[in-house]
C-alpha atoms as a PDB file:
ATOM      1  CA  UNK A   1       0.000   0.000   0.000  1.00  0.00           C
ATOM      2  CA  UNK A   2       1.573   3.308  -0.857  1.00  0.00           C
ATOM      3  CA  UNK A   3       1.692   6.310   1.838  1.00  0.00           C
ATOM      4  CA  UNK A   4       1.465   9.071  -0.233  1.00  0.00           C
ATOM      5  CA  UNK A   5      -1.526  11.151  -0.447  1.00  0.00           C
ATOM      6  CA  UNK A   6      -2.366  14.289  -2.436  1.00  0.00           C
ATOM      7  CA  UNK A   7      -1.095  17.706  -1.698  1.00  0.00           C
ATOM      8  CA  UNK A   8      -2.521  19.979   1.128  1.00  0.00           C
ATOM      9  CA  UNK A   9      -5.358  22.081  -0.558  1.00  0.00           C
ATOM     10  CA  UNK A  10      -3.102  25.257   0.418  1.00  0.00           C
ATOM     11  CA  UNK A  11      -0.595  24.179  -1.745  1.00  0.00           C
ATOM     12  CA  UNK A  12      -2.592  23.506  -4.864  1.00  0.00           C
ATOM     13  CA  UNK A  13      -4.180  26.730  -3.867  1.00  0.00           C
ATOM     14  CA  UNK A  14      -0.500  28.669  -3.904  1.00  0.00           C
ATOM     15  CA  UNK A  15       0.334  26.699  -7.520  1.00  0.00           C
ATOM     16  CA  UNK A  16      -2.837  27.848  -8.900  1.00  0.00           C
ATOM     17  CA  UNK A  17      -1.772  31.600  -7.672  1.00  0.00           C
ATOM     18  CA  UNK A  18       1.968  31.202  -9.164  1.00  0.00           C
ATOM     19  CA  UNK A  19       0.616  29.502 -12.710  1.00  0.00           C
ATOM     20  CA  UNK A  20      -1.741  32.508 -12.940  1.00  0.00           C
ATOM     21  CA  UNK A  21       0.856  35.704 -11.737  1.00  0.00           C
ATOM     22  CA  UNK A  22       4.619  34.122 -12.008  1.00  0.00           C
ATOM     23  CA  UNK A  23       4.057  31.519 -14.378  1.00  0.00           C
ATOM     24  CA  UNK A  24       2.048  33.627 -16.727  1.00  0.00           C
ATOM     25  CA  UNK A  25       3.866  36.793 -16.771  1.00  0.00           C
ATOM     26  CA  UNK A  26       7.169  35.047 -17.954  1.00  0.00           C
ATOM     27  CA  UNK A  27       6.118  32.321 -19.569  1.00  0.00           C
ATOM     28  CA  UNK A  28       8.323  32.935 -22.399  1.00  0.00           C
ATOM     29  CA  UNK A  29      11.067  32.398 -20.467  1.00  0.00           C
ATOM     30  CA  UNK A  30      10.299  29.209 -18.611  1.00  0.00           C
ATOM     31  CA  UNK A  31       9.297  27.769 -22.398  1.00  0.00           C
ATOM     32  CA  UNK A  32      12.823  28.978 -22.983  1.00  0.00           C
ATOM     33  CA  UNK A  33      14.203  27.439 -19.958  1.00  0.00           C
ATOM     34  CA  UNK A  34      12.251  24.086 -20.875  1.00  0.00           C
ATOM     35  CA  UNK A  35      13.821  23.901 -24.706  1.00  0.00           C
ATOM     36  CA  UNK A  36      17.392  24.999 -24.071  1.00  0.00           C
ATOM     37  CA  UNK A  37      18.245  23.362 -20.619  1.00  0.00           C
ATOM     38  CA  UNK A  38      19.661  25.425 -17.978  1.00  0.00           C
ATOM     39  CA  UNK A  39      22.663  27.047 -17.821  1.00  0.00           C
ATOM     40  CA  UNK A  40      22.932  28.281 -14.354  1.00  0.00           C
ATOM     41  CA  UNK A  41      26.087  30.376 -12.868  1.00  0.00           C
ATOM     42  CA  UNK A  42      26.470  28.946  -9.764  1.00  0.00           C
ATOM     43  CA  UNK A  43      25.935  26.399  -7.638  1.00  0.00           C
ATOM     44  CA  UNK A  44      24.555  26.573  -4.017  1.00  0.00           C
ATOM     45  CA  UNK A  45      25.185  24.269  -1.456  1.00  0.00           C
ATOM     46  CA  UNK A  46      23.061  24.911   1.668  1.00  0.00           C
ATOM     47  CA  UNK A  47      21.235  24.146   4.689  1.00  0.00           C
ATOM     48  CA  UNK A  48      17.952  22.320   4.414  1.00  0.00           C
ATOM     49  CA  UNK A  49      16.946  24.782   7.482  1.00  0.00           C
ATOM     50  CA  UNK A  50      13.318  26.620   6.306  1.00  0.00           C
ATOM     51  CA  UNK A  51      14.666  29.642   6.920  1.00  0.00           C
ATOM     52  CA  UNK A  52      17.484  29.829   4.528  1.00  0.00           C
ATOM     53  CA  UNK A  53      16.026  30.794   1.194  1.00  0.00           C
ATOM     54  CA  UNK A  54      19.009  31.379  -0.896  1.00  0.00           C
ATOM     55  CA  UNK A  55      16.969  32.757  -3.823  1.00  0.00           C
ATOM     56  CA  UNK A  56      15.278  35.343  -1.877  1.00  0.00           C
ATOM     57  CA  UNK A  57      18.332  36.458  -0.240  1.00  0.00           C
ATOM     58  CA  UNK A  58      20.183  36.884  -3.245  1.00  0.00           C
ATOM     59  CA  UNK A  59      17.399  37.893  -5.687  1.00  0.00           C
ATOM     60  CA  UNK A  60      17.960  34.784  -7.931  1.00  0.00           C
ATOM     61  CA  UNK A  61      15.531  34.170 -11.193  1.00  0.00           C
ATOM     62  CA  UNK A  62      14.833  30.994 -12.359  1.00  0.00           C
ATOM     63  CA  UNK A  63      17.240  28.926 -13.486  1.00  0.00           C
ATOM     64  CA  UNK A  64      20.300  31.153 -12.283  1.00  0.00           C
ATOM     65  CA  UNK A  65      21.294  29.055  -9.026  1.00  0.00           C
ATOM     66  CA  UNK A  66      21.841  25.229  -9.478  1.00  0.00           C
ATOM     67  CA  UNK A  67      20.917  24.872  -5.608  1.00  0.00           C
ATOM     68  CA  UNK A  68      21.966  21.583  -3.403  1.00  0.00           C
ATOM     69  CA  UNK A  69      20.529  21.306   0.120  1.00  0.00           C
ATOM     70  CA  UNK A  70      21.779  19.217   3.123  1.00  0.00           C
ATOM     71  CA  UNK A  71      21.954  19.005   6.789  1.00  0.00           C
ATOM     72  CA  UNK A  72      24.190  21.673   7.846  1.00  0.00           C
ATOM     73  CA  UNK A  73      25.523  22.568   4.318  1.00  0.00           C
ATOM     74  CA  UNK A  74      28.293  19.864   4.391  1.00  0.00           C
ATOM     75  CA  UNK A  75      30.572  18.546   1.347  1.00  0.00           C
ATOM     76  CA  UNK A  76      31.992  15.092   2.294  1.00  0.00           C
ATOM     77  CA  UNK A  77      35.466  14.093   1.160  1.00  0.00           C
ATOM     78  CA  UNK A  78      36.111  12.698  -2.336  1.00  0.00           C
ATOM     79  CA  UNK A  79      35.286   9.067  -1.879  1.00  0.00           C
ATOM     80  CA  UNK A  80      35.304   6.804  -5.186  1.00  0.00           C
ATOM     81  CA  UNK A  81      33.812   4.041  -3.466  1.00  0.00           C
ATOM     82  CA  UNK A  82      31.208   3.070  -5.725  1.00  0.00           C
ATOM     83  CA  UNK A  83      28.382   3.870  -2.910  1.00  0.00           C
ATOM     84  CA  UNK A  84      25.650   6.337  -3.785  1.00  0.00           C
ATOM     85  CA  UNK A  85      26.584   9.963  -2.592  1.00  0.00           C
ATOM     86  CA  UNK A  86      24.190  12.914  -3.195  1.00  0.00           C
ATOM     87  CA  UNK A  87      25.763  15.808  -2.591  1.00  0.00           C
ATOM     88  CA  UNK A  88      28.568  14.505  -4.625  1.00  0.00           C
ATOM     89  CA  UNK A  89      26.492  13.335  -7.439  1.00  0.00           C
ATOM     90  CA  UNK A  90      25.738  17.455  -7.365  1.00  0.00           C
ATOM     91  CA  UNK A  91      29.077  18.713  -7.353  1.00  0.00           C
ATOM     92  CA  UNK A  92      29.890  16.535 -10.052  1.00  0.00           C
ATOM     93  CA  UNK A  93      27.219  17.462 -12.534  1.00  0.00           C
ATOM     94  CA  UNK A  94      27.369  20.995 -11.299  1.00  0.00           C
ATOM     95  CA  UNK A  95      31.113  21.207 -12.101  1.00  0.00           C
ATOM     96  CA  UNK A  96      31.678  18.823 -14.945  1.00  0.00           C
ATOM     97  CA  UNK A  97      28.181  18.772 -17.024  1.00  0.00           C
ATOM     98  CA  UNK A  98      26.997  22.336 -16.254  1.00  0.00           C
ATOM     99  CA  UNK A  99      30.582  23.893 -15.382  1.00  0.00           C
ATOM    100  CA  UNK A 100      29.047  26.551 -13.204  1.00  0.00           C
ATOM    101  CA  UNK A 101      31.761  29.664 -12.674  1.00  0.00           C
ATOM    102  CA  UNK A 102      30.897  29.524  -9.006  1.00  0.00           C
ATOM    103  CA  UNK A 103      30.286  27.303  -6.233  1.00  0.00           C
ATOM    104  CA  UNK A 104      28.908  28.943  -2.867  1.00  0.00           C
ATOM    105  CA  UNK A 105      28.855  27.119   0.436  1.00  0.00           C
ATOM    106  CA  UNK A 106      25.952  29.143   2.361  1.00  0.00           C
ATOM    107  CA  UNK A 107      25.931  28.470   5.997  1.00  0.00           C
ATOM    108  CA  UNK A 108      23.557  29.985   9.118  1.00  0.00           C
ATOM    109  CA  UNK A 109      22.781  30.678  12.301  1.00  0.00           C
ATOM    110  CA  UNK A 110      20.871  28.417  15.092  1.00  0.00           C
ATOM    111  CA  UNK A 111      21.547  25.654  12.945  1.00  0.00           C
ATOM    112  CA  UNK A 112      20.438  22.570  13.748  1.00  0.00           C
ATOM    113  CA  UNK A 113      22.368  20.107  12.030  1.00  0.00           C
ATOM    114  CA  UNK A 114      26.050  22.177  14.135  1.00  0.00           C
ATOM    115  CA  UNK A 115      24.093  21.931  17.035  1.00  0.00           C
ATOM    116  CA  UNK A 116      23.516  18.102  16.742  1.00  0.00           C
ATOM    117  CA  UNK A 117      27.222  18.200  16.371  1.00  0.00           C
ATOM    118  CA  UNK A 118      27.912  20.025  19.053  1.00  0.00           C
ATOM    119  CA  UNK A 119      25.572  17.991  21.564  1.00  0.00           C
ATOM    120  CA  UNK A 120      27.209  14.444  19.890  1.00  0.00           C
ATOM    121  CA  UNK A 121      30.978  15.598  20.085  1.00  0.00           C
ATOM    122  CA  UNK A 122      30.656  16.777  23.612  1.00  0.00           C
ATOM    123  CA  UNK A 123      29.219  13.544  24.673  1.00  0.00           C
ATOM    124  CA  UNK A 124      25.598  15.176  24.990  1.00  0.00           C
ATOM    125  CA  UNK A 125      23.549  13.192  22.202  1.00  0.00           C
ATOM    126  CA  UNK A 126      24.440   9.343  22.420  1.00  0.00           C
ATOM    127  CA  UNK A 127      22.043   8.583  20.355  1.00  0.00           C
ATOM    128  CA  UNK A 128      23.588  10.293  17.436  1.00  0.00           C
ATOM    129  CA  UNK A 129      26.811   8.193  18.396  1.00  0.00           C
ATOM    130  CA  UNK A 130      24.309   5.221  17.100  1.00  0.00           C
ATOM    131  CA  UNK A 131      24.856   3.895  13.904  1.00  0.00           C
ATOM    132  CA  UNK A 132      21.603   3.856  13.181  1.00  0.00           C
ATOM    133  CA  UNK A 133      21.754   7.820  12.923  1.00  0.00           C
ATOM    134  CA  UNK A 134      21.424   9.030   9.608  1.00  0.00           C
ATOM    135  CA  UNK A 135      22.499  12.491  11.238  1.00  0.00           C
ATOM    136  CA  UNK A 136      25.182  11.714  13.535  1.00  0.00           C
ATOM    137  CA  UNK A 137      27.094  10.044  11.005  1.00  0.00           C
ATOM    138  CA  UNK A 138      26.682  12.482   8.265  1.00  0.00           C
ATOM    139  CA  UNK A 139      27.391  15.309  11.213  1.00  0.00           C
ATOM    140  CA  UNK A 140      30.935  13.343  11.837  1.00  0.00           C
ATOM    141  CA  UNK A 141      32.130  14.942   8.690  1.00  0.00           C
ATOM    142  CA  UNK A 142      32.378  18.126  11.166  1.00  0.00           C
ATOM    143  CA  UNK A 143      34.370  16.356  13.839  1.00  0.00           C
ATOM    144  CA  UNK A 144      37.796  17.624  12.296  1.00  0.00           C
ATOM    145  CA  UNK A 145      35.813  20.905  13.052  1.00  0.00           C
ATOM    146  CA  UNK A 146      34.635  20.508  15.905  1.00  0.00           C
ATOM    147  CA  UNK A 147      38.424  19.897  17.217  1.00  0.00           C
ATOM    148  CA  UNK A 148      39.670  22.991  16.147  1.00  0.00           C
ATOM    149  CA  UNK A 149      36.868  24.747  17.760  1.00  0.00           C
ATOM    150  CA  UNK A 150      36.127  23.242  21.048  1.00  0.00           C
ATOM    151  CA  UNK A 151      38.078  25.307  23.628  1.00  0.00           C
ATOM    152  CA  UNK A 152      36.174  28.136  22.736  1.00  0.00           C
ATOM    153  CA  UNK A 153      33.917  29.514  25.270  1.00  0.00           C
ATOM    154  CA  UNK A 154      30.563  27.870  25.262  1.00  0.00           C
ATOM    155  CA  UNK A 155      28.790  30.804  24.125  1.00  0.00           C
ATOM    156  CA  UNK A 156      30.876  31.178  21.088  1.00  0.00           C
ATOM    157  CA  UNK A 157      31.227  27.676  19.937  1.00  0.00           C
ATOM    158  CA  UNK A 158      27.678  27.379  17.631  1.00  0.00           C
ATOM    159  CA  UNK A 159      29.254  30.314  15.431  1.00  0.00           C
ATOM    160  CA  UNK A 160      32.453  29.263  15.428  1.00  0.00           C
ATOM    161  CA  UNK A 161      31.004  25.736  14.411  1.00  0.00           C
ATOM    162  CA  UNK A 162      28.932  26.909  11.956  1.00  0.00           C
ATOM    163  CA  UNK A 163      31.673  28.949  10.174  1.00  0.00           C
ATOM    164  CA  UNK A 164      33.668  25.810   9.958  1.00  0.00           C
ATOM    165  CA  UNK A 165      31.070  23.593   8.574  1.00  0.00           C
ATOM    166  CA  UNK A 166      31.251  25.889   6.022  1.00  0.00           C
ATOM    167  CA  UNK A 167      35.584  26.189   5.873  1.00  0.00           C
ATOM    168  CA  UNK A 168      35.566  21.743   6.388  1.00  0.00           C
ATOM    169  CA  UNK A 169      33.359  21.842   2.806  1.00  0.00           C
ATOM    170  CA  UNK A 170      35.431  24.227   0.984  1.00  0.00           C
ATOM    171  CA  UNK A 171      38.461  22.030   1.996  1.00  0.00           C
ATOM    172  CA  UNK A 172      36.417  19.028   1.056  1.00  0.00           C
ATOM    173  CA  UNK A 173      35.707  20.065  -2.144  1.00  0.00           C
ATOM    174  CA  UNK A 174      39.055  20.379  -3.235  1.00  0.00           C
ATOM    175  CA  UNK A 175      39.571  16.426  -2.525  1.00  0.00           C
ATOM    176  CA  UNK A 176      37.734  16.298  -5.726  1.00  0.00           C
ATOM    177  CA  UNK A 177      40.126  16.129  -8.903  1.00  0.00           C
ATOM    178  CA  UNK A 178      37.419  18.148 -11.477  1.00  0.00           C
ATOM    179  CA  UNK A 179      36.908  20.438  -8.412  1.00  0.00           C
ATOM    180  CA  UNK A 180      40.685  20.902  -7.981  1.00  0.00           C
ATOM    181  CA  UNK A 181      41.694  21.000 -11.884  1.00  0.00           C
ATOM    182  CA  UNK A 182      38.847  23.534 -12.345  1.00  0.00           C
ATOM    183  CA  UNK A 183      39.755  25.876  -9.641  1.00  0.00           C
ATOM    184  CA  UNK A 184      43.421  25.537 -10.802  1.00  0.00           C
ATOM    185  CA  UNK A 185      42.551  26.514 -14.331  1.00  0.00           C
ATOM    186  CA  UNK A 186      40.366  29.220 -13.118  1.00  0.00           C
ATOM    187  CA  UNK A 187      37.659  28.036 -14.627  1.00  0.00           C
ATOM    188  CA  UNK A 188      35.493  27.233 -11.019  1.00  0.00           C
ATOM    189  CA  UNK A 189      35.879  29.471  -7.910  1.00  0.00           C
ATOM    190  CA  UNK A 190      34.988  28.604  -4.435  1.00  0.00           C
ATOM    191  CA  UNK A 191      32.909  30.600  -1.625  1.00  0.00           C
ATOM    192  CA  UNK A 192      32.369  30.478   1.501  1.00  0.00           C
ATOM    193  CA  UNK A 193      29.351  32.923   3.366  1.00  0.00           C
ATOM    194  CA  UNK A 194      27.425  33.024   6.718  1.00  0.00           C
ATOM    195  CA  UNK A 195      23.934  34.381   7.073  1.00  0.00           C
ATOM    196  CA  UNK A 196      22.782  35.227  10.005  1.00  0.00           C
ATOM    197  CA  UNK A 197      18.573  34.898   9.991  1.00  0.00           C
ATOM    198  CA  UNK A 198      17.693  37.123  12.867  1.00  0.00           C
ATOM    199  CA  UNK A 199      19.349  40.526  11.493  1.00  0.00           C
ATOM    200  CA  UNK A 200      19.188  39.174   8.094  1.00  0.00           C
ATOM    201  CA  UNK A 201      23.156  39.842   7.433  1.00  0.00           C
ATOM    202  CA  UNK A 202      25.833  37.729   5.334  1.00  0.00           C
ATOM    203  CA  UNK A 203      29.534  37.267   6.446  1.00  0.00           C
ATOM    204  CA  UNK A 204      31.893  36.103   3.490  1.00  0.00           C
ATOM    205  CA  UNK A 205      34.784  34.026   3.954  1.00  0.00           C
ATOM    206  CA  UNK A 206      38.316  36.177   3.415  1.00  0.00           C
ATOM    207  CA  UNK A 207      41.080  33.217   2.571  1.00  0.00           C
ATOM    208  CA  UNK A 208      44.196  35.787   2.865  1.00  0.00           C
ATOM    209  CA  UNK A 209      42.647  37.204   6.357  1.00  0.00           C
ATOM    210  CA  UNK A 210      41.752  33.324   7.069  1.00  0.00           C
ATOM    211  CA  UNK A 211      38.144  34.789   8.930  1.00  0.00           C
ATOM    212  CA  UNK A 212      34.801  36.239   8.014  1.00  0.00           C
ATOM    213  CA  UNK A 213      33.155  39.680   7.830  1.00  0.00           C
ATOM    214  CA  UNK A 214      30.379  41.387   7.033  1.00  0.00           C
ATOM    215  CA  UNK A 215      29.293  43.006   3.248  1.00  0.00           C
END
């Protein structure tokens, strides 16, 4: 027996609105979109959190942002292991197939998926020690993080964790040899940026000052 069931009446109500307004006001260019494939400029790589809507924040049109969401915005190492790998799969056809100019890690605040780090590393969530956790095994990509970080006063330790989920997938990504040889023949450039929901500002990673600030 199957589990699905049809869509909430608010959403078919809200699909209805876009085909009528959004849809039908640049239909021209989705028909566009449809018969010559997209060709977008950058990839995304961000939280799943609700409250991060890259497209908003950065005024994106259709088809402009090639946009991968995970817990806590988190590239794993290159591993040609012949086991299936999302967010690789993504990077790959992002770089290679649609060889976007840009690839932007996009972190936040009051994440989630850090603080489930946080609480497992500091001995505070066994149960995402279990291996039956889907998220406290994809979270130990951030342990490496989590050491640099963890003498840090308590206070300051969900930023400071957050900020290197985003510097662990940056290094991560350059485990990848068409990540690498891109990058190398300036062909692919890597970013790193914080957004902080409450005050709605963005920090940007600096690699010569080796920290973030604000733009």
């Amino acid at each position: 027996m199957q589990a699905a069931k049809p869509l909430p009446n608010y959403l078919v109500q809200r699909f209805h609105g876009w085909k009528a307004t959004s849809y039908s006001e640049n239909h021209a260019w989705f028909k566009r979109l449809a018969s010559e494939g997209q060709h977008p400029r950058a990839m995304i790589i961000s939280c799943c959190d609700s409250r991060v809507h890259v497209t908003s924040i950065f005024g994106a049109d259709t088809g402009e942002f090639f946009i991968h969401r995970n817990i806590a915005n988190l590239v794993p190492p290159y591993q040609p292991d012949g086991n299936q790998h999302g967010t690789s799969a993504a990077v790959e056809y992002a770089v290679t197939a649609l060889k976007v100019a840009h690839v932007i890690i996009m972190g936040h605040s009051s994440c989630g998926g850090v603080q489930g780090c946080l609480d497992m590393c500091s001995g505070k969530a066994p149960e995402l020690e279990e291996k039956s956790s889907f998220v406290g095994r994809w979270m130990d990509i951030l342990r490496p993080g989590y050491e640099k970080v963890k003498d840090l006063p308590e206070e300051a330790l969900p930023k400071a964790l957050e900020q290197q989920a985003i510097l662990t997938s940056l290094e991560n990504l350059m485990t990848f040899p068409f990540v690498k040889q891109a990058v190398e023949s300036q062909e692919l450039s890597l970013h790193g940026v914080w957004h902080e929901i409450g005050t709605g500002s963005l920090e940007t990673y600096d690699p010569k000052a080796g920290s973030f600030s604000g733009i």
